[in-house]
C-alpha atoms as a PDB file:
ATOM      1  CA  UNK A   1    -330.848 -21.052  20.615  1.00  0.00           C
ATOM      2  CA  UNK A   2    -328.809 -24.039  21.937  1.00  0.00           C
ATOM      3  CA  UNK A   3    -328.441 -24.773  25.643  1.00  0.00           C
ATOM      4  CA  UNK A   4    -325.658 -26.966  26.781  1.00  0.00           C
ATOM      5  CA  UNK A   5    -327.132 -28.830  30.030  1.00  0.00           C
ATOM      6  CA  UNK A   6    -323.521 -29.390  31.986  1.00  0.00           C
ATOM      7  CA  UNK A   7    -323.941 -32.119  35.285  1.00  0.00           C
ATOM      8  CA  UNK A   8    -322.680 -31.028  37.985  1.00  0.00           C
ATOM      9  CA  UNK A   9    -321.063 -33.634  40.426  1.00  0.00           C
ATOM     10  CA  UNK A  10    -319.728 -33.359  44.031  1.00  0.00           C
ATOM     11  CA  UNK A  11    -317.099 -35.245  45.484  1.00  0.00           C
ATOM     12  CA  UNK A  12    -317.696 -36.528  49.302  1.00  0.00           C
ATOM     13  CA  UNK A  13    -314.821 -36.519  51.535  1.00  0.00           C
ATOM     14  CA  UNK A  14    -313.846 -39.824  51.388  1.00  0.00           C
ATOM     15  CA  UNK A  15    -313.242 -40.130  47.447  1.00  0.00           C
ATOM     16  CA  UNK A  16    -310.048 -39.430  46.073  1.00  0.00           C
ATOM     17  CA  UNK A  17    -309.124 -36.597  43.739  1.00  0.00           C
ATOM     18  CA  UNK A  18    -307.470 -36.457  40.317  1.00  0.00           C
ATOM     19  CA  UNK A  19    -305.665 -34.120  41.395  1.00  0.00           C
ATOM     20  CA  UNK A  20    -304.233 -34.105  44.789  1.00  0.00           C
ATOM     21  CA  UNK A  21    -302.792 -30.649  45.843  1.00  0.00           C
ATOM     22  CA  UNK A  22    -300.516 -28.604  45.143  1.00  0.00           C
ATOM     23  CA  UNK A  23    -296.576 -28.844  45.414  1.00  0.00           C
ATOM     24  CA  UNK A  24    -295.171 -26.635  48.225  1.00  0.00           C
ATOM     25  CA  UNK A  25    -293.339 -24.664  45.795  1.00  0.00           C
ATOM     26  CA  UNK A  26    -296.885 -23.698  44.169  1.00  0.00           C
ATOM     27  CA  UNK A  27    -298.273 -22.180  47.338  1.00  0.00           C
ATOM     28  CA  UNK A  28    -298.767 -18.686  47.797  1.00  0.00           C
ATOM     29  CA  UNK A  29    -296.924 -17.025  50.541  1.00  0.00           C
ATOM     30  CA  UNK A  30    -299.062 -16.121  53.748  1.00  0.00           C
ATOM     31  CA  UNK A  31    -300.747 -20.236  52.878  1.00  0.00           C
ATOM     32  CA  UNK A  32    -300.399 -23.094  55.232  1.00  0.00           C
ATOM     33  CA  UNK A  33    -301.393 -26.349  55.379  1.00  0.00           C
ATOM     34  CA  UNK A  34    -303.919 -26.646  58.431  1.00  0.00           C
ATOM     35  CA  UNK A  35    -305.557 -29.387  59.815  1.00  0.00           C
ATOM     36  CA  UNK A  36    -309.112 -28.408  61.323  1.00  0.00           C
ATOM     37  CA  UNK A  37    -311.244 -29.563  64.495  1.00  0.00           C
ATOM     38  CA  UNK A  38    -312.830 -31.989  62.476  1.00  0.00           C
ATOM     39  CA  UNK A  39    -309.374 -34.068  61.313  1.00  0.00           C
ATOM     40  CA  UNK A  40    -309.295 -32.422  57.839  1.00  0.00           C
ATOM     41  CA  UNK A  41    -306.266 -30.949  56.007  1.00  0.00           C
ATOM     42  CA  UNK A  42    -306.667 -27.936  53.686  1.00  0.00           C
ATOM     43  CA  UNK A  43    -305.190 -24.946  52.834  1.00  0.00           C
ATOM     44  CA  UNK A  44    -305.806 -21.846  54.701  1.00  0.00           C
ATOM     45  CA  UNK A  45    -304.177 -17.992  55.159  1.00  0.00           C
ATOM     46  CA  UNK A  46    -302.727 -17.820  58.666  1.00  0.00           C
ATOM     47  CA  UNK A  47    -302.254 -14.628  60.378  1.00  0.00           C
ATOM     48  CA  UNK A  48    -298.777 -13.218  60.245  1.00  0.00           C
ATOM     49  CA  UNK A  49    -296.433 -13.962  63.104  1.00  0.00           C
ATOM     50  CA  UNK A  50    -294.967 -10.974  65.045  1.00  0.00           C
ATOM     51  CA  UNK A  51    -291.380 -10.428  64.150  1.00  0.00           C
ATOM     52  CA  UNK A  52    -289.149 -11.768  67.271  1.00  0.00           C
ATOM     53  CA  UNK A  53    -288.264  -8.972  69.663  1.00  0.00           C
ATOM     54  CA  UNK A  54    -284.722  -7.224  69.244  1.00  0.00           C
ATOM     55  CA  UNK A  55    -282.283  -8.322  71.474  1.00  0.00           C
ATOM     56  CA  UNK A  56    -281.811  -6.425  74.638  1.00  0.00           C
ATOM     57  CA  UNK A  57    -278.530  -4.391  74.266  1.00  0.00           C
ATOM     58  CA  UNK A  58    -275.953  -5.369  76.554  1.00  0.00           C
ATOM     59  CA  UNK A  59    -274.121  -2.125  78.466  1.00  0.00           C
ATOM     60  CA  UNK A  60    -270.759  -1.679  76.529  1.00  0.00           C
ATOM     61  CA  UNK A  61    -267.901  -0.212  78.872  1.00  0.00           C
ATOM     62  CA  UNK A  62    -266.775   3.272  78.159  1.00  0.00           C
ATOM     63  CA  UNK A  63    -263.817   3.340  75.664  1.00  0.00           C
ATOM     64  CA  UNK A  64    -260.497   4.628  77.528  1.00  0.00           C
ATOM     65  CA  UNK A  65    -259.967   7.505  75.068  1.00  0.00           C
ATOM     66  CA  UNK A  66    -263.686   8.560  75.474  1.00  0.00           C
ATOM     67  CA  UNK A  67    -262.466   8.649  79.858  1.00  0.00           C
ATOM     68  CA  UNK A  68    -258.783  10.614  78.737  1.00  0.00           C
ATOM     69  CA  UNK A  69    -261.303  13.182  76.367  1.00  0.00           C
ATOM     70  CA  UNK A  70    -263.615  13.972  79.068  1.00  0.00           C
ATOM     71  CA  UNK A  71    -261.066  14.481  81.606  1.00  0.00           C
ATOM     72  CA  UNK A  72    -258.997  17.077  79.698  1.00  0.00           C
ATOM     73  CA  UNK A  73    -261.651  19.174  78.696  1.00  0.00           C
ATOM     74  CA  UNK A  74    -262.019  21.253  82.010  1.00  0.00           C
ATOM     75  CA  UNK A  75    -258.411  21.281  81.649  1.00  0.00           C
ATOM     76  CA  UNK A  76    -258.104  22.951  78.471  1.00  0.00           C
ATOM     77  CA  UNK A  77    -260.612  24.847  78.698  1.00  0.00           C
ATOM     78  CA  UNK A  78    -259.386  26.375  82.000  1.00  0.00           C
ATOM     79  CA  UNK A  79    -256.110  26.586  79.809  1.00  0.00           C
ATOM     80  CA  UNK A  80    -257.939  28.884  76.881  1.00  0.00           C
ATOM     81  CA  UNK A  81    -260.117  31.020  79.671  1.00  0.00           C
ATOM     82  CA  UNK A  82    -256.236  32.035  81.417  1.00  0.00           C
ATOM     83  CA  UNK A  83    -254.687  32.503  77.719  1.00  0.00           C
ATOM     84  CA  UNK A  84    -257.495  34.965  77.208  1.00  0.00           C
ATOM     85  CA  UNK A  85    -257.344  36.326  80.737  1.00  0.00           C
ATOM     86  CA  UNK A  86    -253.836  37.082  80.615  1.00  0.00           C
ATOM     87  CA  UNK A  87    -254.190  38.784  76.919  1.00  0.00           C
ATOM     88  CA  UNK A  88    -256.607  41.084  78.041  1.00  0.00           C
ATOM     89  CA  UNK A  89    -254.056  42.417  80.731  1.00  0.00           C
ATOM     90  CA  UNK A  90    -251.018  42.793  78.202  1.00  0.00           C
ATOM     91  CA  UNK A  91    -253.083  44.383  75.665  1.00  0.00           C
ATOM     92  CA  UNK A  92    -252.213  47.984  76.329  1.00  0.00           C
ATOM     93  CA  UNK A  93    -248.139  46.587  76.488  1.00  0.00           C
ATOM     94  CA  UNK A  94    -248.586  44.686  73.681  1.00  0.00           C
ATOM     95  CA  UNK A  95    -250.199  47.532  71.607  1.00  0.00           C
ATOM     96  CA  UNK A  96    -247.693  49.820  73.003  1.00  0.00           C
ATOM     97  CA  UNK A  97    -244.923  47.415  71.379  1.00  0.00           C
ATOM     98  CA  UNK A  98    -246.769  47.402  68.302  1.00  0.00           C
ATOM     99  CA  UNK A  99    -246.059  51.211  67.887  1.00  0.00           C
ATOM    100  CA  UNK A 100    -242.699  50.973  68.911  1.00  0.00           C
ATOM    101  CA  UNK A 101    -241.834  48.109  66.305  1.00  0.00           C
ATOM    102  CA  UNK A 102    -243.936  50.023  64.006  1.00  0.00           C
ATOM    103  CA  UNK A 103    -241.106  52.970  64.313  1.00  0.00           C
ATOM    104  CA  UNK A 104    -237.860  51.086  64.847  1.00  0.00           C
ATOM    105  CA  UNK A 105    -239.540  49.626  60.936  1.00  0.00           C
ATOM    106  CA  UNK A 106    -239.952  53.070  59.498  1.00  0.00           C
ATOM    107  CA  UNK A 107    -236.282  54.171  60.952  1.00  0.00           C
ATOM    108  CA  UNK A 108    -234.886  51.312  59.404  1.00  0.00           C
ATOM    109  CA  UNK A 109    -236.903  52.042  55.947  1.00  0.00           C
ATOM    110  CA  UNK A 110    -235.646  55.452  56.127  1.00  0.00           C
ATOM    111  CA  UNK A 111    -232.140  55.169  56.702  1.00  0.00           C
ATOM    112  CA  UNK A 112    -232.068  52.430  53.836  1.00  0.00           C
ATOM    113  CA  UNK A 113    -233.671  54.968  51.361  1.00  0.00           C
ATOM    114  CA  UNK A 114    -231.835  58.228  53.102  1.00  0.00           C
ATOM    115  CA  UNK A 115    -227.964  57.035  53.797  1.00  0.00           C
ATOM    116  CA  UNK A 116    -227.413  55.801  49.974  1.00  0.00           C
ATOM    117  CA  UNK A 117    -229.279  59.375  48.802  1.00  0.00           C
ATOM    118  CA  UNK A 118    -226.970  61.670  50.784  1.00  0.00           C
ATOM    119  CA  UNK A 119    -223.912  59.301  50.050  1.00  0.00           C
ATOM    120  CA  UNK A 120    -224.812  60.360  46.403  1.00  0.00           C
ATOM    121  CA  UNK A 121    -225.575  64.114  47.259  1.00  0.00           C
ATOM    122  CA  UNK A 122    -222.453  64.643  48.693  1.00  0.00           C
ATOM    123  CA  UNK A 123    -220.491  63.648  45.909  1.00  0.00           C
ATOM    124  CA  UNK A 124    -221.587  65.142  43.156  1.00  0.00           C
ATOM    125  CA  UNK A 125    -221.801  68.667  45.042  1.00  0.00           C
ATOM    126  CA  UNK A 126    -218.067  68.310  45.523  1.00  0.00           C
ATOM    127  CA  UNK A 127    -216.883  68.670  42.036  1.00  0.00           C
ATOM    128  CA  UNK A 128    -213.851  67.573  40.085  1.00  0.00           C
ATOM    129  CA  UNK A 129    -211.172  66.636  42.287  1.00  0.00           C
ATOM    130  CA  UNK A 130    -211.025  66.544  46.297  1.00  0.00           C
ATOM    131  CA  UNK A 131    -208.340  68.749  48.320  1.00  0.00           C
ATOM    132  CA  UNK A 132    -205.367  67.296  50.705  1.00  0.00           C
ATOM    133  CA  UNK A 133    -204.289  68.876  53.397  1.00  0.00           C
ATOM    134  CA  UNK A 134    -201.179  67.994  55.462  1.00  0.00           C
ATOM    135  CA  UNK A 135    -199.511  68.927  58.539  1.00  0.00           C
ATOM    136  CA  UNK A 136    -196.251  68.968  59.633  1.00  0.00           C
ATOM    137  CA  UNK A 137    -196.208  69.681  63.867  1.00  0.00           C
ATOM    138  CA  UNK A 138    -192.879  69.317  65.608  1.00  0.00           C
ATOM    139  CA  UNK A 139    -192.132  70.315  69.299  1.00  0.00           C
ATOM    140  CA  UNK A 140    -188.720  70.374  71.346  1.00  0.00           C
ATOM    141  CA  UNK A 141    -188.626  68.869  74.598  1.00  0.00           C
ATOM    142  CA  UNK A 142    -191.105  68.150  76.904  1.00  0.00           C
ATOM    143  CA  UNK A 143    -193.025  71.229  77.862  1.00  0.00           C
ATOM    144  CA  UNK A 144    -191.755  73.099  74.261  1.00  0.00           C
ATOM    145  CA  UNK A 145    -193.723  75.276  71.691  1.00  0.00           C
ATOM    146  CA  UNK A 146    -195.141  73.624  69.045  1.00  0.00           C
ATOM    147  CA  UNK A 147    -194.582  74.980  65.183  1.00  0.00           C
ATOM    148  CA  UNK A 148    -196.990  73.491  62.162  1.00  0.00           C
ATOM    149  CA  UNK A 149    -197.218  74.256  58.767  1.00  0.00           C
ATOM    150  CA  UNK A 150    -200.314  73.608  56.213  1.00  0.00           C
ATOM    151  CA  UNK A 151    -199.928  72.582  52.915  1.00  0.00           C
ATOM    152  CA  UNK A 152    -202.952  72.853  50.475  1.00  0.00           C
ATOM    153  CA  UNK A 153    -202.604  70.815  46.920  1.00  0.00           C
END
C-alpha cells in the first residue's frame, strides 16, 4: 500500500489569499458581510429582519349612497309591513271578487258557446220556408172602431 503524505499549511491573518472572496452575486441569500469585535470581515448568516409593520388604516368617510341605503330601509320596510297589513284586511273582498269574476267568466263562456247553438236550433226546426203575416187596421175618426184583416201566405 501507498500513502500519499499531503502538508498541510495555514494561512495567518495578515497574508493575502489567492483567492479573495466571493462576488456579491455568488452569495447565498440570508449571507452578509460582517465585520466582528475584533476588526475582521467575513461572511456570516444574519437573523432575518421582521417585515415592516402594515400601515395603520386611515378612517375612510361613509360613501353617500351607503347614508341614502340605510336611511330608506325603515322606510320601505314600514312600506312592505302596511302592503301586507292592508292585504290581510281585503282578503275576504278580494276573494269574494275572485268568485264573482270567476262567474261573470263562465256567463260569458256560456253565452259564446249557447247563443250561436240555439241560433242554429231554431232554424233548422223551422223547415222549408218561413210564413208572413200582414195586417191591414183602419179606423174612422177619432174615437172610431177599428176593422183588421190577416193575411197568411
Amino acid at each position: 500500500m501507498h500513502e500519499t503524505a499531503y502538508q498541510i499549511t495555514t494561512l495567518t491573518p495578515q497574508q493575502p489569499t489567492a483567492n479573495p472572496g466571493l462576488l456579491p452575486t455568488e452569495i447565498p441569500p440570508g449571507v452578509q458581510m460582517v465585520t466582528l469585535p475584533g476588526g475582521a470581515r467575513t461572511l456570516a448568516y444574519t437573523p432575518q429582519q421582521a417585515p415592516p409593520a402594515p400601515p395603520v388604516p386611515v378612517a375612510q368617510p361613509i360613501p353617500t349612497w351607503a347614508k341614502t341605503t340605510a336611511l330608506l330601509t325603515p322606510t320601505i320596510g314600514g312600506g312592505i309591513a302596511a302592503a301586507g297589513i292592508g292585504l290581510s284586511y281585503a282578503a275576504p273582498g278580494l276573494i269574494a271578487m275572485t268568485e264573482a269574476l270567476w262567474a261573470a267568466v263562465a256567463l260569458i263562456a256560456a253565452a259564446a258557446i249557447g247563443v250561436p247553438m240555439l241560433l242554429r236550433i231554431g232554424r233548422t226546426t223551422t223547415g222549408k220556408g218561413s210564413t208572413h203575416i200582414t195586417q191591414n187596421i183602419t179606423a174612422s175618426g177619432m174615437f172610431g172602431k177599428a176593422n183588421g184583416t190577416i193575411n197568411h201566405r
